[in-house]
N, C-alpha and C. Protein backbone atom coordinates (compact mmCIF):
# COMPACT_ATOMS: atom_id res chain seq x y z
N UNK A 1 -9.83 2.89 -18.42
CA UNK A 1 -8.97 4.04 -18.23
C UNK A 1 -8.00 3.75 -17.08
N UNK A 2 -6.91 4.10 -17.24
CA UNK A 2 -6.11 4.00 -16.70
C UNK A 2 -6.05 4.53 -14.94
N UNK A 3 -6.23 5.82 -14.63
CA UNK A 3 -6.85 6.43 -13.64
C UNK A 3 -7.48 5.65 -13.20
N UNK A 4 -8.73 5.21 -12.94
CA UNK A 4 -9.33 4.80 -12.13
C UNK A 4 -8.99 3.81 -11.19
N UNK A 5 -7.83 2.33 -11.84
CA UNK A 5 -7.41 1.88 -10.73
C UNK A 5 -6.63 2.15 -9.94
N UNK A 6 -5.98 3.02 -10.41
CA UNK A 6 -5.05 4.13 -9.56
C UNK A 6 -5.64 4.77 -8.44
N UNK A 7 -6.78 5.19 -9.10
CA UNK A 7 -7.28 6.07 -7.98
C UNK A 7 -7.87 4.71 -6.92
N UNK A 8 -8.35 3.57 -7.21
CA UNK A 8 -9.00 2.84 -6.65
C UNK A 8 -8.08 2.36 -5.27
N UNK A 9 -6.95 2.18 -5.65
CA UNK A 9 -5.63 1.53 -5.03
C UNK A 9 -5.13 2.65 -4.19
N UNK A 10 -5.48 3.81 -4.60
CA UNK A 10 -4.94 4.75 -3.75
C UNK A 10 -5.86 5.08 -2.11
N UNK A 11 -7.30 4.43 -3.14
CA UNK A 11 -7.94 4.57 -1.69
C UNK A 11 -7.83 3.29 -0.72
N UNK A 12 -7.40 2.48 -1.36
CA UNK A 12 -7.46 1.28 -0.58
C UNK A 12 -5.92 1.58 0.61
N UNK A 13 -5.18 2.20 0.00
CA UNK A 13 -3.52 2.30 0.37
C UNK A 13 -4.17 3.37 1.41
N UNK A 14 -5.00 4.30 1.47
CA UNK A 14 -5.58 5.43 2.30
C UNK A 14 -6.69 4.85 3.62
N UNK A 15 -6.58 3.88 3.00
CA UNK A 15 -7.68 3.40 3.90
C UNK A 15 -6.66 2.42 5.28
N UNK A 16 -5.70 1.69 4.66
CA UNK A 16 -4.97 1.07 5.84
C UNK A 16 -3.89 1.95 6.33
N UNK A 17 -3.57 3.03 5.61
CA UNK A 17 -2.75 3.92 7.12
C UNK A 17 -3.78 4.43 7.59
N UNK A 18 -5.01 4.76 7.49
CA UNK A 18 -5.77 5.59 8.15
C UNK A 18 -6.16 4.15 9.30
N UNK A 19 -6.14 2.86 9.06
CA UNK A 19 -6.14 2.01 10.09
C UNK A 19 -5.02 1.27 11.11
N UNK A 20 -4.14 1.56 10.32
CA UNK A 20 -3.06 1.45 11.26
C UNK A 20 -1.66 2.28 12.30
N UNK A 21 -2.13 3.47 11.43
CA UNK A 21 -0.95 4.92 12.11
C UNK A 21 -1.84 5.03 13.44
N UNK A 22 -3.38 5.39 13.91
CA UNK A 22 -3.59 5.08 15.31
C UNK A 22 -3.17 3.91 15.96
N UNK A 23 -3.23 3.21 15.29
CA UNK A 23 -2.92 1.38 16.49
C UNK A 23 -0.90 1.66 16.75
N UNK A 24 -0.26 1.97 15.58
CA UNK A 24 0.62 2.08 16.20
C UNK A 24 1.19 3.44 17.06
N UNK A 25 0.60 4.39 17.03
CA UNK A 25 1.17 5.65 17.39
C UNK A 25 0.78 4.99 19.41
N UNK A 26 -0.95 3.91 19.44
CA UNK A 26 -1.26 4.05 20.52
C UNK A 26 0.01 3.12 20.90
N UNK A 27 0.19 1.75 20.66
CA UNK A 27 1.20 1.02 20.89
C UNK A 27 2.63 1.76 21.76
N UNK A 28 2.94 2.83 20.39
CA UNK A 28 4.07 3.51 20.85
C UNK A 28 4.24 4.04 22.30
N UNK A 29 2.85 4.72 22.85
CA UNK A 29 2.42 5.85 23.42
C UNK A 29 2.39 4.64 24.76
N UNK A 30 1.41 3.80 24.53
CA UNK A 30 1.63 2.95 25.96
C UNK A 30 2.64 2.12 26.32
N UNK A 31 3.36 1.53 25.42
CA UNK A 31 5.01 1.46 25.97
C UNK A 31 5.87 2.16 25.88
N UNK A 32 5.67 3.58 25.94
CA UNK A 32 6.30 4.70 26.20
C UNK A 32 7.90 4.36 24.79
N UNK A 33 7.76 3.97 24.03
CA UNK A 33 8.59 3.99 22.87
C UNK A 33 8.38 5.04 21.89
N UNK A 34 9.36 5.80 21.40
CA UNK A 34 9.62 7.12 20.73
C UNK A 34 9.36 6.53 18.99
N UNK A 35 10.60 5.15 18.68
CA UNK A 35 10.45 4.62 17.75
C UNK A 35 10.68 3.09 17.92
N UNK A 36 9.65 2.64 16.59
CA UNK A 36 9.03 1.06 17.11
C UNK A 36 10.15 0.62 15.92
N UNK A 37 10.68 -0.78 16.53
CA UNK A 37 11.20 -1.50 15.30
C UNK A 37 10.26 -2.34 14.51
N UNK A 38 10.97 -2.67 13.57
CA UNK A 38 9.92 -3.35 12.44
C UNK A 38 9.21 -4.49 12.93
N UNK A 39 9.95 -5.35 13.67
CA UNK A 39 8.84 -6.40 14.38
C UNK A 39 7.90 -5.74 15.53
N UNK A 40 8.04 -4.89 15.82
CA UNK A 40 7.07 -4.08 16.75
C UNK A 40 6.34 -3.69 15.89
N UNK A 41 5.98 -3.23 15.09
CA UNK A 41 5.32 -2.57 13.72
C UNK A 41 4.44 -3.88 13.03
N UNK A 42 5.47 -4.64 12.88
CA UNK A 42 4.46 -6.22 12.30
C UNK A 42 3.68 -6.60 13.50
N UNK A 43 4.02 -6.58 14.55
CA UNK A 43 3.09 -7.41 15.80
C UNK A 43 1.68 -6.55 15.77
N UNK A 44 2.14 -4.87 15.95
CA UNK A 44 1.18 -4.31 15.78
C UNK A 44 -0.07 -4.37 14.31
N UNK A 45 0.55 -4.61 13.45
CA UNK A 45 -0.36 -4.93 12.12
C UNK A 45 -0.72 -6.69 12.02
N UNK A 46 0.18 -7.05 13.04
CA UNK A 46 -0.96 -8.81 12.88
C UNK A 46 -2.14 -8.68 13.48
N UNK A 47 -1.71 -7.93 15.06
CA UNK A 47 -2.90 -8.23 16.08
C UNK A 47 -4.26 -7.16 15.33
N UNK A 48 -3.40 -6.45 14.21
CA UNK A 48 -4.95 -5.45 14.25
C UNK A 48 -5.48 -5.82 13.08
N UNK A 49 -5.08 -6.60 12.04
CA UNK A 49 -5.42 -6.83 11.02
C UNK A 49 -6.75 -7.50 10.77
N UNK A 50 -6.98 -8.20 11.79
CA UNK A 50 -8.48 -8.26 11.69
C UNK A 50 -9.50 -7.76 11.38
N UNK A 51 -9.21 -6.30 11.92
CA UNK A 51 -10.36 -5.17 11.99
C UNK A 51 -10.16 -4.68 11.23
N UNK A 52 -9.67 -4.51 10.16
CA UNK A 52 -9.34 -3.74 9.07
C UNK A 52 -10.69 -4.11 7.90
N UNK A 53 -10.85 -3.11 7.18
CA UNK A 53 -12.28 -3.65 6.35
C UNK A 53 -12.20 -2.45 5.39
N UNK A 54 -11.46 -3.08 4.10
CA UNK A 54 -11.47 -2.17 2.68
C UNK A 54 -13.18 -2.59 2.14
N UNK A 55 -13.21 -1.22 1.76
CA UNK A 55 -15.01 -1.29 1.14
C UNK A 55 -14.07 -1.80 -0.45
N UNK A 56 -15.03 -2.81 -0.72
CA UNK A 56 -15.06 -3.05 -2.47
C UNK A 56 -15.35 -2.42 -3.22
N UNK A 57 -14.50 -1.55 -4.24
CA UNK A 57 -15.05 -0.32 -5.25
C UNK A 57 -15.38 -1.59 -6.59
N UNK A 58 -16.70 -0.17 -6.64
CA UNK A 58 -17.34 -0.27 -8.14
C UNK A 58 -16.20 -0.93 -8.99
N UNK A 59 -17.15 -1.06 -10.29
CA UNK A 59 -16.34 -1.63 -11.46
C UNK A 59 -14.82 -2.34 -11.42
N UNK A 60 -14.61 -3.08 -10.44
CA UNK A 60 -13.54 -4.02 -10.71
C UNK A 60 -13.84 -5.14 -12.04
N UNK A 61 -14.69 -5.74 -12.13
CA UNK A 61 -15.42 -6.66 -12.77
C UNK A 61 -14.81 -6.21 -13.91
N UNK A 62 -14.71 -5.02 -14.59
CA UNK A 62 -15.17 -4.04 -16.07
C UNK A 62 -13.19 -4.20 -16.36
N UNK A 63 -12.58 -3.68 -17.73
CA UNK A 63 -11.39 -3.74 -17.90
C UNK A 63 -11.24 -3.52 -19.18
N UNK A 64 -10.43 -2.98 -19.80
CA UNK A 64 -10.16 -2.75 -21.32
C UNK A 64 -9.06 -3.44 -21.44
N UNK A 65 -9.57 -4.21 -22.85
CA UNK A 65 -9.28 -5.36 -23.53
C UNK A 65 -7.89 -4.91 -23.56
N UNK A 66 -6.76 -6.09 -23.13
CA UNK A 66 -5.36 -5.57 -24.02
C UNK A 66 -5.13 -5.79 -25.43
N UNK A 67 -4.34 -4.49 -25.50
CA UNK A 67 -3.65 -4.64 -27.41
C UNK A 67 -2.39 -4.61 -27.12
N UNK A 68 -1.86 -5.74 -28.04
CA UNK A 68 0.07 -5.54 -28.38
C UNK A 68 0.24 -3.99 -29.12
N UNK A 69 -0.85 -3.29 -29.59
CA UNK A 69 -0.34 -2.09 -30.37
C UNK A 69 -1.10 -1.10 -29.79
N UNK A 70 -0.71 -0.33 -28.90
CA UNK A 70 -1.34 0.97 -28.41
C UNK A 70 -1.70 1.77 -29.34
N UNK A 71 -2.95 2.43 -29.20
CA UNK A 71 -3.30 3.64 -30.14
C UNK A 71 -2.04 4.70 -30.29
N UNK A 72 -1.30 5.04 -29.25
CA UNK A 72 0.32 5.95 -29.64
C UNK A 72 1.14 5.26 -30.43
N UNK A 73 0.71 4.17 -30.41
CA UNK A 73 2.63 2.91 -31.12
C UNK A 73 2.60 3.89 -32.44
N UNK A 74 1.89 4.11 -33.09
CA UNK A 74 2.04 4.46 -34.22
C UNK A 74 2.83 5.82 -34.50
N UNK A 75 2.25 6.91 -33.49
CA UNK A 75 2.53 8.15 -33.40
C UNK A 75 4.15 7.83 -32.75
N UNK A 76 4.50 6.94 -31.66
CA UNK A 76 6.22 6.66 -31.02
C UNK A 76 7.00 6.40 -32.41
N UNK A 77 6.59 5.69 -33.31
CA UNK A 77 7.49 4.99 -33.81
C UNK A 77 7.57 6.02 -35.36
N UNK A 78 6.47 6.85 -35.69
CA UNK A 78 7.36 8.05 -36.36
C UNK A 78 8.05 9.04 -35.71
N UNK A 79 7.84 9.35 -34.36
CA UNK A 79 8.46 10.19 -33.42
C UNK A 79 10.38 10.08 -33.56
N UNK A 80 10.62 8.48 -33.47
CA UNK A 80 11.46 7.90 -32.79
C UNK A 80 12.57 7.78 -34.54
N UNK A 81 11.74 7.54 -35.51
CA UNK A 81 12.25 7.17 -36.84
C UNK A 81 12.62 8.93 -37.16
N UNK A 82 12.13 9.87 -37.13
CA UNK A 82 12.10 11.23 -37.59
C UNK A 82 13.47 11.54 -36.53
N UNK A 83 13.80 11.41 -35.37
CA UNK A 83 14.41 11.43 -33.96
C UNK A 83 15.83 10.69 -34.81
N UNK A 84 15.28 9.94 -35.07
CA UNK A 84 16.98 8.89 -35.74
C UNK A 84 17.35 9.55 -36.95
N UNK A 85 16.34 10.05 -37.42
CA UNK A 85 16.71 10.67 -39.13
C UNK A 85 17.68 11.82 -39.04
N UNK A 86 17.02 12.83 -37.77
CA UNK A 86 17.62 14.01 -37.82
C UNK A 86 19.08 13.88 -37.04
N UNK A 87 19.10 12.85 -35.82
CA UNK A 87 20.47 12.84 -34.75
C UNK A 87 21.35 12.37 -36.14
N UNK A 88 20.91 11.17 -36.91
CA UNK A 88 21.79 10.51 -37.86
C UNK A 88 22.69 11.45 -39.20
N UNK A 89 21.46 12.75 -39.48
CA UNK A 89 22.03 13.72 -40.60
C UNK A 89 23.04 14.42 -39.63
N UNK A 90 22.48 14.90 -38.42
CA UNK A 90 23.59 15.98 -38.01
C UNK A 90 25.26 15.30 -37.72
N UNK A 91 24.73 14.29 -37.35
CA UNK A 91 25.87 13.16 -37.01
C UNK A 91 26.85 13.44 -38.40
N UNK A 92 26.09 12.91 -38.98
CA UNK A 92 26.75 13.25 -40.37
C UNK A 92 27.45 14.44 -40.93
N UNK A 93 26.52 15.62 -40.71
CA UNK A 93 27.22 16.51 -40.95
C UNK A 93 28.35 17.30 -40.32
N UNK A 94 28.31 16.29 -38.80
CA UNK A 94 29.18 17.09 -38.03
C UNK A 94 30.59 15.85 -38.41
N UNK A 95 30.72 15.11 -38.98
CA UNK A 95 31.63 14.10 -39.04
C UNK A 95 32.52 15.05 -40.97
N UNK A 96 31.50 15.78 -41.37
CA UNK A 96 32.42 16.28 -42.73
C UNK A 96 32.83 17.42 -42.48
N UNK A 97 32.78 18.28 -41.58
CA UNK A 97 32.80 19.46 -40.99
C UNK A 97 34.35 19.20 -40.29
N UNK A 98 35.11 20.54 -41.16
CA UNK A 98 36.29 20.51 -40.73
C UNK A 98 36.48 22.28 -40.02
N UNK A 99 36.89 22.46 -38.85
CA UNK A 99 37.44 23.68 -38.03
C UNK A 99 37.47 24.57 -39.12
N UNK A 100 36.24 25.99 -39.32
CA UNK A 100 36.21 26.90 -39.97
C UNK A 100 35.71 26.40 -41.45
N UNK A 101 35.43 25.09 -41.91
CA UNK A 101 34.63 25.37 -42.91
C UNK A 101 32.78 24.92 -43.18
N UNK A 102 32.34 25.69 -44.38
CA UNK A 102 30.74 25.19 -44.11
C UNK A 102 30.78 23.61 -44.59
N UNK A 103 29.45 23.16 -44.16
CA UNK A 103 28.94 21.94 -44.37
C UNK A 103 28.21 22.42 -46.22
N UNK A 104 29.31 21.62 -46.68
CA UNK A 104 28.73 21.67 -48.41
C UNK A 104 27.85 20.35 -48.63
N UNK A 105 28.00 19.42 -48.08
CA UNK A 105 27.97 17.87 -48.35
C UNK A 105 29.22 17.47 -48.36
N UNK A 106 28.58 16.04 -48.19
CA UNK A 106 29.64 14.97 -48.17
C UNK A 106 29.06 13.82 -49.31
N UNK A 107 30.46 13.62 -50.47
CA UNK A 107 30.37 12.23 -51.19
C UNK A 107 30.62 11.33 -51.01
């Protein structure tokens, strides 16, 4: 399922600002800097990167098999053919359609 590595990645992405917004806010705070430039920001994430420690989630190992044909392909591609049928008639009918008269057909 799709979700789950999402969610997995989200905690991992949750887990290093929650380790690095203190190291730099302290950084900031003891060289009295308001805003850090980006190499101030990298120095601060080399020296701390050490200590950083993502827990390994469950089921990485596990994965659903890929298919070239999604269970939807089938349902898109009458979606998309029905979608062309109808833009293509009106197309049509708006191309025989003259100012004030009905659409009888076109031969």
């Amino acid at each position: 399922m799709f979700l789950k590595p999402l969610k997995i990645s989200l905690l991992c992405f949750r887990a290093i600002i929650n380790h690095f917004n203190p190291k730099i806010e302290s950084y900031a705070a003891v060289n009295h800097i308001s805003q850090l430039s980006e190499d101030q920001v990298l120095e601060v994430v080399r020296s701390n990167y050490d200590t950083l420690t993502l827990k390994l989630q469950d089921g990485l190992d596990q994965y659903e098999r890929y298919s070239e044909q999604h269970k939807e392909a089938a349902f898109f591609k009458e979606l998309v053919s029905c979608l062309g049928s109808e833009q293509s008639t009106a197309l049509f009918q708006s191309l025989c359609l003259w100012p004030g008269q009905l659409y009888l057909g076109c031969s």
